[in-house]
PDB file of N, CA and C in Angstrom:
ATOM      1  N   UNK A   1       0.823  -1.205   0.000  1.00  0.00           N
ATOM      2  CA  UNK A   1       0.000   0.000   0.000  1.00  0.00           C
ATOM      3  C   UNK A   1       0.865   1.266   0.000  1.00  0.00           C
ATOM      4  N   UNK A   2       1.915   0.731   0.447  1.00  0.00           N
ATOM      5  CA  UNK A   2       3.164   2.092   0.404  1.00  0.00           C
ATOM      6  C   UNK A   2       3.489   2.669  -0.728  1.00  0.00           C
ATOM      7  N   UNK A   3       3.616   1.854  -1.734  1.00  0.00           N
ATOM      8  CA  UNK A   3       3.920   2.498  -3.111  1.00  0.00           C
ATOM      9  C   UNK A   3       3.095   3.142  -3.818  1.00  0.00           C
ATOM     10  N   UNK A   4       1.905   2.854  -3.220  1.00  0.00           N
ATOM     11  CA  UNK A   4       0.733   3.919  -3.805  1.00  0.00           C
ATOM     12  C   UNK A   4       0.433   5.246  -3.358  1.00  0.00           C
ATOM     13  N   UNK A   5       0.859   5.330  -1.678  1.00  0.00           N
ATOM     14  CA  UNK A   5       1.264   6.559  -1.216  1.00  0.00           C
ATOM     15  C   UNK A   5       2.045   7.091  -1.416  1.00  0.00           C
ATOM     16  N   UNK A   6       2.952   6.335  -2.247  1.00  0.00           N
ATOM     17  CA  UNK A   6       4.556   7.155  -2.509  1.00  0.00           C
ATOM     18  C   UNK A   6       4.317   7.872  -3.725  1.00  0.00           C
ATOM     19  N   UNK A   7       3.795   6.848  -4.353  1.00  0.00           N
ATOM     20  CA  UNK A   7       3.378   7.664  -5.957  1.00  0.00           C
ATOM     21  C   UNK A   7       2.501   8.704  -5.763  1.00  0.00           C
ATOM     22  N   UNK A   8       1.494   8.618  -5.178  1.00  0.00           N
ATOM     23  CA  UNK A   8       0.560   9.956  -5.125  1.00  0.00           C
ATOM     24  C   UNK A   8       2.015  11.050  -4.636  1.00  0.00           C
ATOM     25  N   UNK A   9       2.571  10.801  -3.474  1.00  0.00           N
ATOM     26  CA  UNK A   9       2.789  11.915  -3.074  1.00  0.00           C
ATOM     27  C   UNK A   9       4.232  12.210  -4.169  1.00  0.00           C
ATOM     28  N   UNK A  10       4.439  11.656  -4.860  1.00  0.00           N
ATOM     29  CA  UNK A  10       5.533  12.035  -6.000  1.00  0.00           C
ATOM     30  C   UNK A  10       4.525  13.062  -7.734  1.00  0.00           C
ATOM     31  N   UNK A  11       3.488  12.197  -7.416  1.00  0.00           N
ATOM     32  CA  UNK A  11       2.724  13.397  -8.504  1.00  0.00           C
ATOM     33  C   UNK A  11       2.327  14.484  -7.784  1.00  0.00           C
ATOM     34  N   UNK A  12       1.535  14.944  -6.522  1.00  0.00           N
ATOM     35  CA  UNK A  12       1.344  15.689  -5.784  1.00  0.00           C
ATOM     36  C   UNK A  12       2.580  16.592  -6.155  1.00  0.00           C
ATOM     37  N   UNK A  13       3.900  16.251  -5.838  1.00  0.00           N
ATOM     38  CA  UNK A  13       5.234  17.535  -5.725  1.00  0.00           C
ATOM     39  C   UNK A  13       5.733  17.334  -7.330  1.00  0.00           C
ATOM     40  N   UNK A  14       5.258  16.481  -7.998  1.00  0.00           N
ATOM     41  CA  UNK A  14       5.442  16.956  -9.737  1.00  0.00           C
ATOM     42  C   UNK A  14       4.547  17.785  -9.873  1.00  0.00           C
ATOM     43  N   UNK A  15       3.667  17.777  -9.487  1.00  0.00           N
ATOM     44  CA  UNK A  15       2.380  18.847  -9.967  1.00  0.00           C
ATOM     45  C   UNK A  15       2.795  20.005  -9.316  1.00  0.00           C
ATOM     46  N   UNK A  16       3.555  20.034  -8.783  1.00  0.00           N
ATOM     47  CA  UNK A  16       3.494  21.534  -7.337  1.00  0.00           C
ATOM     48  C   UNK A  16       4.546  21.874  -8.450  1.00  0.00           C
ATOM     49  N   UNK A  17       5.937  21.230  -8.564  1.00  0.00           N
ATOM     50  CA  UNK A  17       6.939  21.827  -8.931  1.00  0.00           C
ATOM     51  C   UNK A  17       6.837  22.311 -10.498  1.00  0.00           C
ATOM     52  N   UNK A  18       5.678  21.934 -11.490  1.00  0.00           N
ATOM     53  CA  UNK A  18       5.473  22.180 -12.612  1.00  0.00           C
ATOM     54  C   UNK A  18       4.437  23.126 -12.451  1.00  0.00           C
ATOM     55  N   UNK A  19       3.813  23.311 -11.953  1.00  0.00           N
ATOM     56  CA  UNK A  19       3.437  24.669 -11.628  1.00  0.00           C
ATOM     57  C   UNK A  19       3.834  25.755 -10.914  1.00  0.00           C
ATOM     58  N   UNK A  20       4.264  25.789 -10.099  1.00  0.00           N
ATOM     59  CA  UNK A  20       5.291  26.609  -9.456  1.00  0.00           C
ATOM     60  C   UNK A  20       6.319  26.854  -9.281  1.00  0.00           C
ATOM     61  N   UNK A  21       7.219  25.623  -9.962  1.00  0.00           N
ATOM     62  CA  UNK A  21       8.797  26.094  -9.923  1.00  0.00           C
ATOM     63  C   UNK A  21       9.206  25.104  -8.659  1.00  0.00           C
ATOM     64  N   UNK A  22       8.838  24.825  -7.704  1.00  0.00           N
ATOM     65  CA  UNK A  22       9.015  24.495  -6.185  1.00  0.00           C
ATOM     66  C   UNK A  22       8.243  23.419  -6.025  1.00  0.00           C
ATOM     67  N   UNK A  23       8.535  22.705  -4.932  1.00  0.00           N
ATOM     68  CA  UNK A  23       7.799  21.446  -4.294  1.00  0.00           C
ATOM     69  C   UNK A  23       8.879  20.686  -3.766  1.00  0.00           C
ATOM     70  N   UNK A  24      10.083  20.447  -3.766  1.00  0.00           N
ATOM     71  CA  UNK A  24      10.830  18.971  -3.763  1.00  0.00           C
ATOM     72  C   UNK A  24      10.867  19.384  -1.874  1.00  0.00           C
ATOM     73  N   UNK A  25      11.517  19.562  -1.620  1.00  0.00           N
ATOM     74  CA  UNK A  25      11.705  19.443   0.176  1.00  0.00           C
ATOM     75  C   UNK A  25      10.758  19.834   0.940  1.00  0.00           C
ATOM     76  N   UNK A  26      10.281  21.242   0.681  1.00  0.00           N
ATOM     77  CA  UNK A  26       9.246  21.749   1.747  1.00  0.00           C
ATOM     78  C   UNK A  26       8.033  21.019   1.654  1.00  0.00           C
ATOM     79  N   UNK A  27       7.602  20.323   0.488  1.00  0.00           N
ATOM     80  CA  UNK A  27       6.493  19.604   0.421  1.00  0.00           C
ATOM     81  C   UNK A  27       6.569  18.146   0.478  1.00  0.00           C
ATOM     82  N   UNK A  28       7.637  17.847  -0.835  1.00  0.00           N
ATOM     83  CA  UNK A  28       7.816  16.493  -0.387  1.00  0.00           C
ATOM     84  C   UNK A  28       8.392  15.238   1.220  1.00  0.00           C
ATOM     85  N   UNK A  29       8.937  16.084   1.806  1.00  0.00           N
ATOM     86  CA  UNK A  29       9.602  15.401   2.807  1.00  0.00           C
ATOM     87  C   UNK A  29       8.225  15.521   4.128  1.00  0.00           C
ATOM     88  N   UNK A  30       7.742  16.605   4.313  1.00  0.00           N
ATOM     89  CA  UNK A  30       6.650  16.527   5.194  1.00  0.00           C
ATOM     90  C   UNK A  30       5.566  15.173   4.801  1.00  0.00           C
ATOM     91  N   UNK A  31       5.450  15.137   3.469  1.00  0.00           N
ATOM     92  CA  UNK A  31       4.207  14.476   2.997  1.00  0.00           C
ATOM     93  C   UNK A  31       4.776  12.691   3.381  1.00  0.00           C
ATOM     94  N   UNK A  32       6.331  12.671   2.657  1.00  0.00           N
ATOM     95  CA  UNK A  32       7.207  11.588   2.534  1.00  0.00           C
ATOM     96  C   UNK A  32       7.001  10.568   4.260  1.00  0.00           C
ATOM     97  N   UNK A  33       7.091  11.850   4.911  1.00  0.00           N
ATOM     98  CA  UNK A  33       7.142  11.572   6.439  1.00  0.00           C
ATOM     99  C   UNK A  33       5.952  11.196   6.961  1.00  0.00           C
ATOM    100  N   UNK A  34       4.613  11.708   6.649  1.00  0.00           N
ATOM    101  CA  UNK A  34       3.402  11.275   7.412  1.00  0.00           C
ATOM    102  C   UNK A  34       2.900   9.732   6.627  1.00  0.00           C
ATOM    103  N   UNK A  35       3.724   9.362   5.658  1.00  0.00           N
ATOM    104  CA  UNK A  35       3.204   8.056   5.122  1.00  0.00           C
ATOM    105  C   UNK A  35       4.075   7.094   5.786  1.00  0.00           C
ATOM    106  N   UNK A  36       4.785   7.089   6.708  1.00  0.00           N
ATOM    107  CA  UNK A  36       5.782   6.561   6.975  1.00  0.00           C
ATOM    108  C   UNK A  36       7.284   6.358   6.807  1.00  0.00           C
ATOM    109  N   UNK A  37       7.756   6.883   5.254  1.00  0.00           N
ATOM    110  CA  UNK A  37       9.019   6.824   4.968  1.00  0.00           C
ATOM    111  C   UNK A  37       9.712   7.458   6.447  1.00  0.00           C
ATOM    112  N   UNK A  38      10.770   6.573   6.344  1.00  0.00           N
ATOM    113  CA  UNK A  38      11.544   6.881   7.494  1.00  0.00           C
ATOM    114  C   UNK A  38      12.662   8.591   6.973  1.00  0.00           C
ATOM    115  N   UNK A  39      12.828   8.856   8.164  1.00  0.00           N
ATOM    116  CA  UNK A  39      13.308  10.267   8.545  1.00  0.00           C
ATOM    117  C   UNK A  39      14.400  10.820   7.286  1.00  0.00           C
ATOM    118  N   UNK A  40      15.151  10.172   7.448  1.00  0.00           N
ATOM    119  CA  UNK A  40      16.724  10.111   6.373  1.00  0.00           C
ATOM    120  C   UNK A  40      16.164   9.955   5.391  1.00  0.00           C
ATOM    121  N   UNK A  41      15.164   9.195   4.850  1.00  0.00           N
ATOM    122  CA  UNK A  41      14.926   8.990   3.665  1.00  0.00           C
ATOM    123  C   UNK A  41      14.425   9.916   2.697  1.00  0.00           C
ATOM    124  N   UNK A  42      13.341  10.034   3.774  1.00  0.00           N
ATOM    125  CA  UNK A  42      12.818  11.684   3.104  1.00  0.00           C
ATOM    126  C   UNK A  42      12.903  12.523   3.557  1.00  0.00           C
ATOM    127  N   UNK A  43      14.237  13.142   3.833  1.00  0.00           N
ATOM    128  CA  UNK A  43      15.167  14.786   3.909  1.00  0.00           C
ATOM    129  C   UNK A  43      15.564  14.366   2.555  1.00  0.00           C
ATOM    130  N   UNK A  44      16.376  13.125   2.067  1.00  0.00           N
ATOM    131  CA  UNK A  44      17.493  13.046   1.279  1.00  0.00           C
ATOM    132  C   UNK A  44      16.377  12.642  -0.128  1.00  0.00           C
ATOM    133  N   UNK A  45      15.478  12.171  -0.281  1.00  0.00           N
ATOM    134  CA  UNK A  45      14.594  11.490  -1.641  1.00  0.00           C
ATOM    135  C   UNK A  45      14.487  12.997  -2.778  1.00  0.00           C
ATOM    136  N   UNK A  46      14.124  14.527  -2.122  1.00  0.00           N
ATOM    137  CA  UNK A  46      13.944  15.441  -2.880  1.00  0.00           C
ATOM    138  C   UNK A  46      14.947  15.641  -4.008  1.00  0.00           C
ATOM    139  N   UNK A  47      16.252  15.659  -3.248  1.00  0.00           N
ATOM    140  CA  UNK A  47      17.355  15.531  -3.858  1.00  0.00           C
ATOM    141  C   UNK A  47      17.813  15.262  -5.303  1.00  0.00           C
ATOM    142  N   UNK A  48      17.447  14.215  -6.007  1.00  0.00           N
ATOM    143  CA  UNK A  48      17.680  13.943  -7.249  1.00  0.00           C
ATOM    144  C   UNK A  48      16.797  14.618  -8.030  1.00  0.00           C
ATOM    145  N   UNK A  49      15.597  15.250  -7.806  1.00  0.00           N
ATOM    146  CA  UNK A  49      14.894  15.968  -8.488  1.00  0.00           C
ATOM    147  C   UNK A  49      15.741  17.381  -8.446  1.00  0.00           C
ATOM    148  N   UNK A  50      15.734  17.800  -7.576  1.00  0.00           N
ATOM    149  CA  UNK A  50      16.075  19.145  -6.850  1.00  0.00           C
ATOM    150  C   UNK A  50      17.156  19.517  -8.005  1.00  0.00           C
ATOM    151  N   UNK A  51      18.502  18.965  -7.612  1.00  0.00           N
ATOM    152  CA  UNK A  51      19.591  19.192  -7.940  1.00  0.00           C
ATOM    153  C   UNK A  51      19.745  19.575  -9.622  1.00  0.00           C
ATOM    154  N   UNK A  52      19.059  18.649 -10.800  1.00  0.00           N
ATOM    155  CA  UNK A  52      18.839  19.641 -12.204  1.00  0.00           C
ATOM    156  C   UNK A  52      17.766  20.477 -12.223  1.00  0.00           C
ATOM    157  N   UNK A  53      16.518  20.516 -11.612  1.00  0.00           N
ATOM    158  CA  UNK A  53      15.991  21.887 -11.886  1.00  0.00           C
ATOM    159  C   UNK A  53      16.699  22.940 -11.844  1.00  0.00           C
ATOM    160  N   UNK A  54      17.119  23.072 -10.433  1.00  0.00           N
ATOM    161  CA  UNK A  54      18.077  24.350  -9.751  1.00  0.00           C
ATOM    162  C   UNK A  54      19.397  24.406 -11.261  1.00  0.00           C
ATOM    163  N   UNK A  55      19.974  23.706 -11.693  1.00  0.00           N
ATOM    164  CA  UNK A  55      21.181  23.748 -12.524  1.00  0.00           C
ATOM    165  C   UNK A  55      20.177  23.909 -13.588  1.00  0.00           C
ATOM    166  N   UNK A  56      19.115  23.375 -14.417  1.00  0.00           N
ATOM    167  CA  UNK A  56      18.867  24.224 -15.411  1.00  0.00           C
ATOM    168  C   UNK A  56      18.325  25.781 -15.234  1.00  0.00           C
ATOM    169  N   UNK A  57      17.804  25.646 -14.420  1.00  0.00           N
ATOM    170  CA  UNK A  57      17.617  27.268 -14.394  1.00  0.00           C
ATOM    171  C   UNK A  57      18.322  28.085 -13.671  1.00  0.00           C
ATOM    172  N   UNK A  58      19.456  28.017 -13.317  1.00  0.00           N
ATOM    173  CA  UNK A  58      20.656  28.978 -12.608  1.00  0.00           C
ATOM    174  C   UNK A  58      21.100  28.684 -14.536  1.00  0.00           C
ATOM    175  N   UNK A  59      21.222  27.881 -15.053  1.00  0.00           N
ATOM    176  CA  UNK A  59      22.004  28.090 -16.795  1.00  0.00           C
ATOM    177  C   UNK A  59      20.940  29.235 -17.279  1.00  0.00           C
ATOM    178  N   UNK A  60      19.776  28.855 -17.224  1.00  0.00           N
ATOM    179  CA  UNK A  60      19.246  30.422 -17.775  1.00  0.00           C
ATOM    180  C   UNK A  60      18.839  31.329 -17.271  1.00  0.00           C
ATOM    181  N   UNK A  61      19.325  31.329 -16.197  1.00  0.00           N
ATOM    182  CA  UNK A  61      18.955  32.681 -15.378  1.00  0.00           C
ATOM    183  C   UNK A  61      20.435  33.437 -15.945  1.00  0.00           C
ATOM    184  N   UNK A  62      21.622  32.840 -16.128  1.00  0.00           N
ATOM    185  CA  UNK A  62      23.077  33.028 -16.573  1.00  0.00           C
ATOM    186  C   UNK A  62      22.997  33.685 -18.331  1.00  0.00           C
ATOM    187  N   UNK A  63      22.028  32.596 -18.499  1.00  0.00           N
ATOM    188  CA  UNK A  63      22.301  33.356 -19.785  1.00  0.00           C
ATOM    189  C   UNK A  63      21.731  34.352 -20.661  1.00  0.00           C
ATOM    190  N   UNK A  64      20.680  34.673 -19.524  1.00  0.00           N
ATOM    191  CA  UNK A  64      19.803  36.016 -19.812  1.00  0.00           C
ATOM    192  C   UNK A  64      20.704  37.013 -18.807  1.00  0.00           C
ATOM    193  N   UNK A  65      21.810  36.631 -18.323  1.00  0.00           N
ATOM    194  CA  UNK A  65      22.193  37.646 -17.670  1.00  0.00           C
ATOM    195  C   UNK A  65      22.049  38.613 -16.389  1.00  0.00           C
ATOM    196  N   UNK A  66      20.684  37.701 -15.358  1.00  0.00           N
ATOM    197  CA  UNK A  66      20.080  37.787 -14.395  1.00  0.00           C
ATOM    198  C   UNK A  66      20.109  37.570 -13.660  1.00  0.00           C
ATOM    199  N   UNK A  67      21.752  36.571 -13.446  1.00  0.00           N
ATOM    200  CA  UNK A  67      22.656  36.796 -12.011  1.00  0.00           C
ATOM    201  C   UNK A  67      23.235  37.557 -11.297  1.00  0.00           C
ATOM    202  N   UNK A  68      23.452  37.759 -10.211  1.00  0.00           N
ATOM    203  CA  UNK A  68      23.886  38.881  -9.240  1.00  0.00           C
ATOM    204  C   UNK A  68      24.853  37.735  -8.951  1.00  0.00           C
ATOM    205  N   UNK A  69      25.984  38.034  -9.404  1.00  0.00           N
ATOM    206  CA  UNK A  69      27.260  37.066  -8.991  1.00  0.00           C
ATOM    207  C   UNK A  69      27.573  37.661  -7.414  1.00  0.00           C
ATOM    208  N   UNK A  70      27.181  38.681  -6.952  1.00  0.00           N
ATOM    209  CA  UNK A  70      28.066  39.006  -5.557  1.00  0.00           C
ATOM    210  C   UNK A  70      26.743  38.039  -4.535  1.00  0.00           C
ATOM    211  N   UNK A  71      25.636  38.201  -5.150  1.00  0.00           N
ATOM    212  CA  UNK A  71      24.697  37.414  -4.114  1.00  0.00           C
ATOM    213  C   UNK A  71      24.801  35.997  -4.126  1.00  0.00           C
ATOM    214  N   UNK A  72      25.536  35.178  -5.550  1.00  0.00           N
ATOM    215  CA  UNK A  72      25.475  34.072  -5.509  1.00  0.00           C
ATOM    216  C   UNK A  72      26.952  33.349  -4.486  1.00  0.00           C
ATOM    217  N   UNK A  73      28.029  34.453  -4.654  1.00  0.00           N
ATOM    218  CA  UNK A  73      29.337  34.382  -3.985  1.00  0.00           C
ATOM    219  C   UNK A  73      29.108  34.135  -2.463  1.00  0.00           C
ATOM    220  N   UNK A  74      27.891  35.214  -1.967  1.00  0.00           N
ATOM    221  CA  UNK A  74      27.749  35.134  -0.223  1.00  0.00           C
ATOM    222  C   UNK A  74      26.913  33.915  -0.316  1.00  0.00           C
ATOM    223  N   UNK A  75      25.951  33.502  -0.891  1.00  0.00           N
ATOM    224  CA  UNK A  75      25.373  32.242  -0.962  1.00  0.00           C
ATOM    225  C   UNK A  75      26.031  30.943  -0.595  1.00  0.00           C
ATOM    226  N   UNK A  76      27.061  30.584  -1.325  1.00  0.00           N
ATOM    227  CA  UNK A  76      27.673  29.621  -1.772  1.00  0.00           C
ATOM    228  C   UNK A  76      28.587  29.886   0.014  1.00  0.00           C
ATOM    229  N   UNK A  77      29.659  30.992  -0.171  1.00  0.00           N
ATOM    230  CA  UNK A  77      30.087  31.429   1.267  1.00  0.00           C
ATOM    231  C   UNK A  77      30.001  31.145   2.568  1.00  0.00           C
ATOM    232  N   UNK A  78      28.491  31.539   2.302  1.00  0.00           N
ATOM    233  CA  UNK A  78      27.899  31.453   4.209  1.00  0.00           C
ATOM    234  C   UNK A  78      26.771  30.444   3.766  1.00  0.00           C
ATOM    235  N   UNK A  79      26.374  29.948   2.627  1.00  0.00           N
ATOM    236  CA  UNK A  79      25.198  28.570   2.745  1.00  0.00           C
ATOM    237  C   UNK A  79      25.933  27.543   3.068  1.00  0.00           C
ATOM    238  N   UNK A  80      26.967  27.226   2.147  1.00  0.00           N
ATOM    239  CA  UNK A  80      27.560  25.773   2.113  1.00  0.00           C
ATOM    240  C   UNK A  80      27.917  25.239   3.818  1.00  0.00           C
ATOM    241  N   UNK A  81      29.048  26.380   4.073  1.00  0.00           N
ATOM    242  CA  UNK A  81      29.461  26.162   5.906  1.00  0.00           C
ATOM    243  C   UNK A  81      28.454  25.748   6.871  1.00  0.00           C
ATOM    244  N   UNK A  82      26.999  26.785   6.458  1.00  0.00           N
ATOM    245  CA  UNK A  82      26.139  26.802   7.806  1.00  0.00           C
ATOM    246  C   UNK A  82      25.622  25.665   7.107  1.00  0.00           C
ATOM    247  N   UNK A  83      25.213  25.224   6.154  1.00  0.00           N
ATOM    248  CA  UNK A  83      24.351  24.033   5.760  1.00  0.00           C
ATOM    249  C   UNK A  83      25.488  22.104   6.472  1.00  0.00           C
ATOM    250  N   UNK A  84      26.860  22.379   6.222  1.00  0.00           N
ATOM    251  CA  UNK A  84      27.918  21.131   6.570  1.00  0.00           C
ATOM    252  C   UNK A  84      27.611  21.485   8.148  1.00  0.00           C
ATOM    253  N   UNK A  85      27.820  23.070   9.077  1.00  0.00           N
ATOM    254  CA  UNK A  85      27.747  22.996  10.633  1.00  0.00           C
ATOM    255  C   UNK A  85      25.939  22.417  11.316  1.00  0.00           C
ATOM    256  N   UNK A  86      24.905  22.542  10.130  1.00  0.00           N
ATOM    257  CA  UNK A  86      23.833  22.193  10.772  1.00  0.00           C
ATOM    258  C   UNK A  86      23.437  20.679  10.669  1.00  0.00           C
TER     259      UNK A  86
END
């Protein structure tokens, strides 16, 4: 019966993220979690989705020229550290 909750809640955050741009963690891992998937599993499941959206569209946000390289510099800076210390 699990895989049927898994699938809903994987179209549920396809549908979120194709309409809105967003869905993989803030939605998926709450939802991931009340069906039972265990804890680790779903922090880390968003992940493979996550990771090429964000890279195709940081490529065209780049190539329309609509980066703020000094905001992406403190990003990378002070995200990466506080994200490895939390």
């Amino acid at each position: 019966m699990r895989n049927v909750e898994t699938f809903a809640v994987g179209v549920v955050v396809g549908f979120l993220g194709g309409l809105f741009g967003k869905g993989g963690s803030a939605i998926a891992t709450p939802l991931l979690s009340l069906i039972g998937i265990p804890g680790f599993v779903a922090v880390a499941s968003p992940l493979p989705a996550t990771l090429p959206g964000t890279l195709v569209a940081s490529a065209e946000y780049r190539h329309a020229n609509l980066l703020d390289w000094r905001i992406v510099l403190w990003s990378i800076g002070v995200g990466v550290p506080a994200t490895v210390l939390g």
